[in-house]
N, C-alpha and C. Protein backbone atom coordinates (compact mmCIF):
# COMPACT_ATOMS: atom_id res chain seq x y z
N UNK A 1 -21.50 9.01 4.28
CA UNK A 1 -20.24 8.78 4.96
C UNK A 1 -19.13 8.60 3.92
N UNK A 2 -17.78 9.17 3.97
CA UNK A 2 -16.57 9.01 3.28
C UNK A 2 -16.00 7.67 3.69
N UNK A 3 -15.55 7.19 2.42
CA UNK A 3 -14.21 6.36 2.96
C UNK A 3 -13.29 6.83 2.80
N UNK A 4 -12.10 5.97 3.80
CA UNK A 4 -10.95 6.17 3.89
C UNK A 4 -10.23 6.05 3.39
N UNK A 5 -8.87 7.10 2.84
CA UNK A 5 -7.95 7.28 2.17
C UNK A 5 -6.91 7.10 2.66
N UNK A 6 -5.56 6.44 1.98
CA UNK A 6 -4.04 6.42 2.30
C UNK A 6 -3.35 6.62 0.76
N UNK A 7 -2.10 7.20 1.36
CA UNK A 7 -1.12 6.86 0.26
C UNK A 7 0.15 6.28 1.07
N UNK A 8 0.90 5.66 0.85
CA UNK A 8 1.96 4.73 1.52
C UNK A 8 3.18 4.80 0.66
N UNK A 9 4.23 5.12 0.68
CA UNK A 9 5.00 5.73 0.17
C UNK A 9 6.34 4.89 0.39
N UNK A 10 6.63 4.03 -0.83
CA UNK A 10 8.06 3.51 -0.73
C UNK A 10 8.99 3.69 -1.46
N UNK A 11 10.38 4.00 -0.57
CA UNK A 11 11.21 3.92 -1.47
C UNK A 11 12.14 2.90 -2.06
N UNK A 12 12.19 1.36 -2.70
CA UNK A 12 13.12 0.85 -2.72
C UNK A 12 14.51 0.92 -3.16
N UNK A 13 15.54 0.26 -2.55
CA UNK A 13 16.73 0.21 -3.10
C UNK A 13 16.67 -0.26 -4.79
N UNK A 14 17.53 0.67 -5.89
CA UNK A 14 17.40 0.59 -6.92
C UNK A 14 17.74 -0.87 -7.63
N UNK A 15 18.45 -1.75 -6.63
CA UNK A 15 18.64 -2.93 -7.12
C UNK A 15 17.63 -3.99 -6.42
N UNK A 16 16.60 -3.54 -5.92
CA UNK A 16 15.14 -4.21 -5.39
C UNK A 16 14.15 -3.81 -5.33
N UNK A 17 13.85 -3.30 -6.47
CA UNK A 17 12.40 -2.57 -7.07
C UNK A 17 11.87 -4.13 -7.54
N UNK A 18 12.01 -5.00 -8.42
CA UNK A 18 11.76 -6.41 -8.91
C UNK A 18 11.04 -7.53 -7.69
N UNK A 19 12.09 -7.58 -6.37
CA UNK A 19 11.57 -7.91 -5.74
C UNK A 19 10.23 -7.20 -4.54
N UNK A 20 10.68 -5.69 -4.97
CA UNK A 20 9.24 -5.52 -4.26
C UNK A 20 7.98 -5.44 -4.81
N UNK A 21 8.47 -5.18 -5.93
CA UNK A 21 7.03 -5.63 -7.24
C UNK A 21 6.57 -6.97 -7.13
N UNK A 22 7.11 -7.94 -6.88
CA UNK A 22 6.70 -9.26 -6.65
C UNK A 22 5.88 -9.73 -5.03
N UNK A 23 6.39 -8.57 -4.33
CA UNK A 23 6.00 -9.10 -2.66
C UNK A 23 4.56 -7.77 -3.39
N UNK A 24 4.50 -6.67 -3.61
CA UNK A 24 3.40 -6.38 -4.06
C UNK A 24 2.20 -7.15 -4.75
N UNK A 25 2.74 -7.81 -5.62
CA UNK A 25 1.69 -8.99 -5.96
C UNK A 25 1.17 -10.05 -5.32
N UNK A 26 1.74 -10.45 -4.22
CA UNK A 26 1.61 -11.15 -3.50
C UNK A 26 0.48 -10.58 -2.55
N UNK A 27 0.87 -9.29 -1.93
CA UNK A 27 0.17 -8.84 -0.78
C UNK A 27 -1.22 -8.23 -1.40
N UNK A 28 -1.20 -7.57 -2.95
CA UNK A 28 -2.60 -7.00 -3.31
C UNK A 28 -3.29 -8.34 -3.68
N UNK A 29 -3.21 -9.44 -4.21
CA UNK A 29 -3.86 -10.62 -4.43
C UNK A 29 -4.58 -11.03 -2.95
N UNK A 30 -3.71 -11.09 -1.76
CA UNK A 30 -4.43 -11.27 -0.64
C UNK A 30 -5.46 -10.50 -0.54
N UNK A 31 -4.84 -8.86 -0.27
CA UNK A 31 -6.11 -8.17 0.34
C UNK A 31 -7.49 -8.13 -1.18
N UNK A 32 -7.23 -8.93 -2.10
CA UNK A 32 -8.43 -9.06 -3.19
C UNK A 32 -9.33 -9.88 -2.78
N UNK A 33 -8.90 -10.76 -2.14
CA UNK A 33 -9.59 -12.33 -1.80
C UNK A 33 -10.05 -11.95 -0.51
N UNK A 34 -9.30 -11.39 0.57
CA UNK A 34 -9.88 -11.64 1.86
C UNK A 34 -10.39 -10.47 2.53
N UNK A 35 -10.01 -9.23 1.93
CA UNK A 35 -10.35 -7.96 2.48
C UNK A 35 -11.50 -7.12 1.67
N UNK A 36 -12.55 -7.85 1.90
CA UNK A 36 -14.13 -6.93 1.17
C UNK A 36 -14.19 -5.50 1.27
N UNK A 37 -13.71 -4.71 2.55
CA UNK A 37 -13.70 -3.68 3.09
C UNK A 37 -12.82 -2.64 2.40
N UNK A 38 -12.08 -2.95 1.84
CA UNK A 38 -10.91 -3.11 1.21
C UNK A 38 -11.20 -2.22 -0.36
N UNK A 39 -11.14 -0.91 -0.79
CA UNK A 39 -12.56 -0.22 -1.94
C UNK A 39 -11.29 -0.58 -2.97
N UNK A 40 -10.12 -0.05 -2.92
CA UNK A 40 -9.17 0.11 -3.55
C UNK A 40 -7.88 0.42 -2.83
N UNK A 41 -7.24 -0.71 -3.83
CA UNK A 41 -5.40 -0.53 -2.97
C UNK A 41 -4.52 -1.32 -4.38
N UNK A 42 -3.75 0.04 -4.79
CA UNK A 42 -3.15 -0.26 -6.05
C UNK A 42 -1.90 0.60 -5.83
N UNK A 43 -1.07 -0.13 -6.72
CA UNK A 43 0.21 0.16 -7.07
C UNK A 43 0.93 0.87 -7.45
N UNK A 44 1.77 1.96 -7.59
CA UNK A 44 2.35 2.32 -8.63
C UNK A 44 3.74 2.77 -8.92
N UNK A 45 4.29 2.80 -10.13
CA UNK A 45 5.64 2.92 -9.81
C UNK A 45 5.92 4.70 -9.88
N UNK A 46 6.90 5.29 -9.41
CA UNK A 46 7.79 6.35 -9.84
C UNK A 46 8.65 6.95 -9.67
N UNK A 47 9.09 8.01 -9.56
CA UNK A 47 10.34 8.42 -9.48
C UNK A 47 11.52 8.25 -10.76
N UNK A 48 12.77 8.00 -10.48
CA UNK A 48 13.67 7.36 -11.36
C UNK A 48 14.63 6.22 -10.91
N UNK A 49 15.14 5.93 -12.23
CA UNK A 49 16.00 4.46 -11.95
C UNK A 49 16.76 4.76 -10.35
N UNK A 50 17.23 5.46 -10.69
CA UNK A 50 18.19 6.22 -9.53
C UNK A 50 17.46 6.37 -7.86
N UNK A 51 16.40 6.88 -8.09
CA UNK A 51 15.58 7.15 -6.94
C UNK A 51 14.59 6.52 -7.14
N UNK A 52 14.00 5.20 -7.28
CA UNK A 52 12.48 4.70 -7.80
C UNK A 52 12.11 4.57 -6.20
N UNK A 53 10.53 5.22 -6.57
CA UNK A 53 9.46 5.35 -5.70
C UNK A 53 8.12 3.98 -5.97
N UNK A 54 7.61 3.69 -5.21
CA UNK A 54 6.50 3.17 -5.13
C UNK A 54 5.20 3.63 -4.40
N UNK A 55 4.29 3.87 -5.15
CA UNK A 55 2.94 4.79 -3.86
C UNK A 55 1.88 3.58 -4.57
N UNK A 56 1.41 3.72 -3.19
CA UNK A 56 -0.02 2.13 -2.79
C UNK A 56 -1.01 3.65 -2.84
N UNK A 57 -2.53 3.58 -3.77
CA UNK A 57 -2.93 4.07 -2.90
C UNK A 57 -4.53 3.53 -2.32
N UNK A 58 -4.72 3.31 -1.61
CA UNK A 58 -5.49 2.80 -0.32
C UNK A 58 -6.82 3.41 -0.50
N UNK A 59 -8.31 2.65 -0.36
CA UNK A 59 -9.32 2.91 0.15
C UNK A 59 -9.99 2.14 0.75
N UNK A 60 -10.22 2.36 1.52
CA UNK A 60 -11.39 1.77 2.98
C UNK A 60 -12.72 1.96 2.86
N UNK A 61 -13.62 0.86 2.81
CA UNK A 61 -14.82 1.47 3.25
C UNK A 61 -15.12 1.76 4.69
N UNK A 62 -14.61 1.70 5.64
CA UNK A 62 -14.74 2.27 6.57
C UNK A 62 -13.53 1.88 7.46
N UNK A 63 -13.59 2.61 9.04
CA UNK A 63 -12.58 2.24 9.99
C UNK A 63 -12.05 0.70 10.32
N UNK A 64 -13.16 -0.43 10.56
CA UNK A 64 -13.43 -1.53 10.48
C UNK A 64 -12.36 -2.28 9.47
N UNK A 65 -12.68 -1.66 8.05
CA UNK A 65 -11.63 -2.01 7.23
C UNK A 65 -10.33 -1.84 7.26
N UNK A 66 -9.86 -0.75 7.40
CA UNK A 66 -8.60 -0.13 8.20
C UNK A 66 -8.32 -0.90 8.91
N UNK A 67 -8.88 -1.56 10.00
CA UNK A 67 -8.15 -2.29 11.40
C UNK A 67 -7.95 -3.43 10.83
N UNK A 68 -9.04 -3.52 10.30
CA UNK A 68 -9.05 -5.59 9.70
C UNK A 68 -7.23 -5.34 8.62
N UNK A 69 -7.19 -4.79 7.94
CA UNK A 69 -6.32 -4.80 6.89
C UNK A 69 -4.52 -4.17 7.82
N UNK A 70 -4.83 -4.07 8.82
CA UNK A 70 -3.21 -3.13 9.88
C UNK A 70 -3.04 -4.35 10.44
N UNK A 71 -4.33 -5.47 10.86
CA UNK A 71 -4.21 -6.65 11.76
C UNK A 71 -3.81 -7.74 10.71
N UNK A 72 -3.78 -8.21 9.59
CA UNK A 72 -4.06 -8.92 9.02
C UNK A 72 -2.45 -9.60 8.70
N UNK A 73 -2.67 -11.04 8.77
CA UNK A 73 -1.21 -11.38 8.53
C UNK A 73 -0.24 -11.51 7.05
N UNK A 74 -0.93 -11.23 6.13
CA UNK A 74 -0.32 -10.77 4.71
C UNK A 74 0.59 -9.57 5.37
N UNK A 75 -0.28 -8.56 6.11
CA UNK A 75 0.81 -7.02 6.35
C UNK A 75 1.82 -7.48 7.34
N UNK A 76 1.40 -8.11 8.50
CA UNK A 76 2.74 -8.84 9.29
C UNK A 76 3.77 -9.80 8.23
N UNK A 77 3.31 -10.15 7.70
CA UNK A 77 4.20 -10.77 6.58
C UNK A 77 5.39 -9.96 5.89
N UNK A 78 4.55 -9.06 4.87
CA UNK A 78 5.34 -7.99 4.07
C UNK A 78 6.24 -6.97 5.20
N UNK A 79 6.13 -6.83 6.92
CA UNK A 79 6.52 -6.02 7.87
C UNK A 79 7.99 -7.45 7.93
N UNK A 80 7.73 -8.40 8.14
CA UNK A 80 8.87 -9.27 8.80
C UNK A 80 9.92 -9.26 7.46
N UNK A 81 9.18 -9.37 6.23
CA UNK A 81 9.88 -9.57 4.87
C UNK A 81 11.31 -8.59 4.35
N UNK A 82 10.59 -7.61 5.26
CA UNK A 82 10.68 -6.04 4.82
C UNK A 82 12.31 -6.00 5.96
N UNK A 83 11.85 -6.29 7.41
CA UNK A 83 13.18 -6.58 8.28
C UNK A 83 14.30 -7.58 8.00
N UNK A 84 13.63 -8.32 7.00
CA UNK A 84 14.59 -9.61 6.86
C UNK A 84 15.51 -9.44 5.38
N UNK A 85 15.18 -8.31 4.58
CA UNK A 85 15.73 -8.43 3.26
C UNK A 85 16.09 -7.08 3.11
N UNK A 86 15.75 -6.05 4.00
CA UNK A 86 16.08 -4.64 3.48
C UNK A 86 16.09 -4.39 2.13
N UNK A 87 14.78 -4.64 1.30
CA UNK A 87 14.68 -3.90 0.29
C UNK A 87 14.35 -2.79 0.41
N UNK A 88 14.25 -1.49 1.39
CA UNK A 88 14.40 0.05 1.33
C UNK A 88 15.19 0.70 1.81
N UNK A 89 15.47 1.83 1.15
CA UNK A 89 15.87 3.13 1.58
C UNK A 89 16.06 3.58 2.54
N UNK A 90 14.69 3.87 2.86
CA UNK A 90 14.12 4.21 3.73
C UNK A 90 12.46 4.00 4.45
N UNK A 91 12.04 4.36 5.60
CA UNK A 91 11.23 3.81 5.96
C UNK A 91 9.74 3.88 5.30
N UNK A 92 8.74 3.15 5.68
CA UNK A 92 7.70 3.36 4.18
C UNK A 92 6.92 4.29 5.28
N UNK A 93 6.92 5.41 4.64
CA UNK A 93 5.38 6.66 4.81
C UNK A 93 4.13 6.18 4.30
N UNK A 94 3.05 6.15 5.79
CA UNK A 94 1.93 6.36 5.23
C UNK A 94 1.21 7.45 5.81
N UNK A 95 0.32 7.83 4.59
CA UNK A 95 -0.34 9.34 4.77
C UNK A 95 -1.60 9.02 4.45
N UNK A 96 -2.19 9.62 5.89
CA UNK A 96 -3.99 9.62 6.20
C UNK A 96 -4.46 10.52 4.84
N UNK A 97 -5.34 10.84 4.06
CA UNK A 97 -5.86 11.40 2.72
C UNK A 97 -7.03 12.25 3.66
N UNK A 98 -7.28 13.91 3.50
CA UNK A 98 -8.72 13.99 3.50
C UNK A 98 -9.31 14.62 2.36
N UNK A 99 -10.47 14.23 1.54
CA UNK A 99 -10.68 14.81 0.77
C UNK A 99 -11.18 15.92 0.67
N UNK A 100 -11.49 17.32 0.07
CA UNK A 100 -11.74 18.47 0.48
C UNK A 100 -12.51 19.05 -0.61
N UNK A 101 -11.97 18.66 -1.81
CA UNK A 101 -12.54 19.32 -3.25
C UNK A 101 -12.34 17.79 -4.09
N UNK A 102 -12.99 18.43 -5.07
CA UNK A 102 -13.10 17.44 -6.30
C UNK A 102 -14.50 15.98 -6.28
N UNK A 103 -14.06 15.43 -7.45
CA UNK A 103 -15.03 14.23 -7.12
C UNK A 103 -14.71 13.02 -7.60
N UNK A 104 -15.25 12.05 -7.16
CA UNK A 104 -14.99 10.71 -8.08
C UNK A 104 -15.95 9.71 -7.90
N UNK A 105 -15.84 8.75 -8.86
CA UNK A 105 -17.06 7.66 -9.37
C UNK A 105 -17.98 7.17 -8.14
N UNK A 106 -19.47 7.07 -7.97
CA UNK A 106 -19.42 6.73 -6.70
C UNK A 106 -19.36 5.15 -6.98
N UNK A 107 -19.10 4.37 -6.27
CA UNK A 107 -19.61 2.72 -6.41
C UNK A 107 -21.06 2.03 -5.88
C-alpha cells in the first residue's frame, strides 16, 4: 500500500514570511509529538524576496492519518491565525500527489 502525498502551497505577504516561519514551527513541532501517522511534513522556502513561496510537503501513512491531521486543532489553529492576521497573498493550495515513476527510501 502507498502513502499519501500533499504539497500545500503558500504564498506569504513579503513583509510576513518571519511570522509564518514561526507559526510553521509551531504547527510542525505539534504534528511531531502528536501525529504518528504523520511519515513526513516539512518546510520549505522559495520563490523571491518579492514573491516568497512556502511548500509543506506532506506524507501520510494512510487515510486515517489524513483525517486525524485536517481534524486536529494545531490546523484549526494555524486556519483562525491565518483569518486573524492575513499573512497571505493568497489562498494556500493544497495538491493531492500521485506517484507514478521513480523511487524513494522505504521506512
Amino acid at each position: 500500500m502507498f502513502s499519501l502525498h500533499f504539497l500545500a502551497i503558500l504564498s506569504p505577504k513579503p513583509d510576513r514570511v518571519a511570522r509564518v516561519e514561526e507559526i510553521a514551527e509551531s504547527v510542525s513541532n505539534y504534528v511531531k509529538e502528536n501525529e504518528p501517522g504523520v511519515l513526513q511534513y516539512q518546510w520549505f522556502r522559495t520563490g523571491t524576496e518579492e514573491k516568497p513561496k512556502i511548500v509543506v510537503w506532506e506524507q501520510y501513512a494512510d487515510q486515517a492519518a489524513v483525517d486525524i491531521h485536517k481534524s486536529s486543532p494545531k490546523l484549526a489553529w494555524l486556519i483562525e491565525t491565518e483569518e486573524k492576521e492575513s499573512n497571505m497573498q493568497e489562498s494556500i493550495e493544497v495538491l493531492p500527489l500521485e506517484p507514478f515513476a521513480g523511487w524513494a527510501p522505504q521506512s
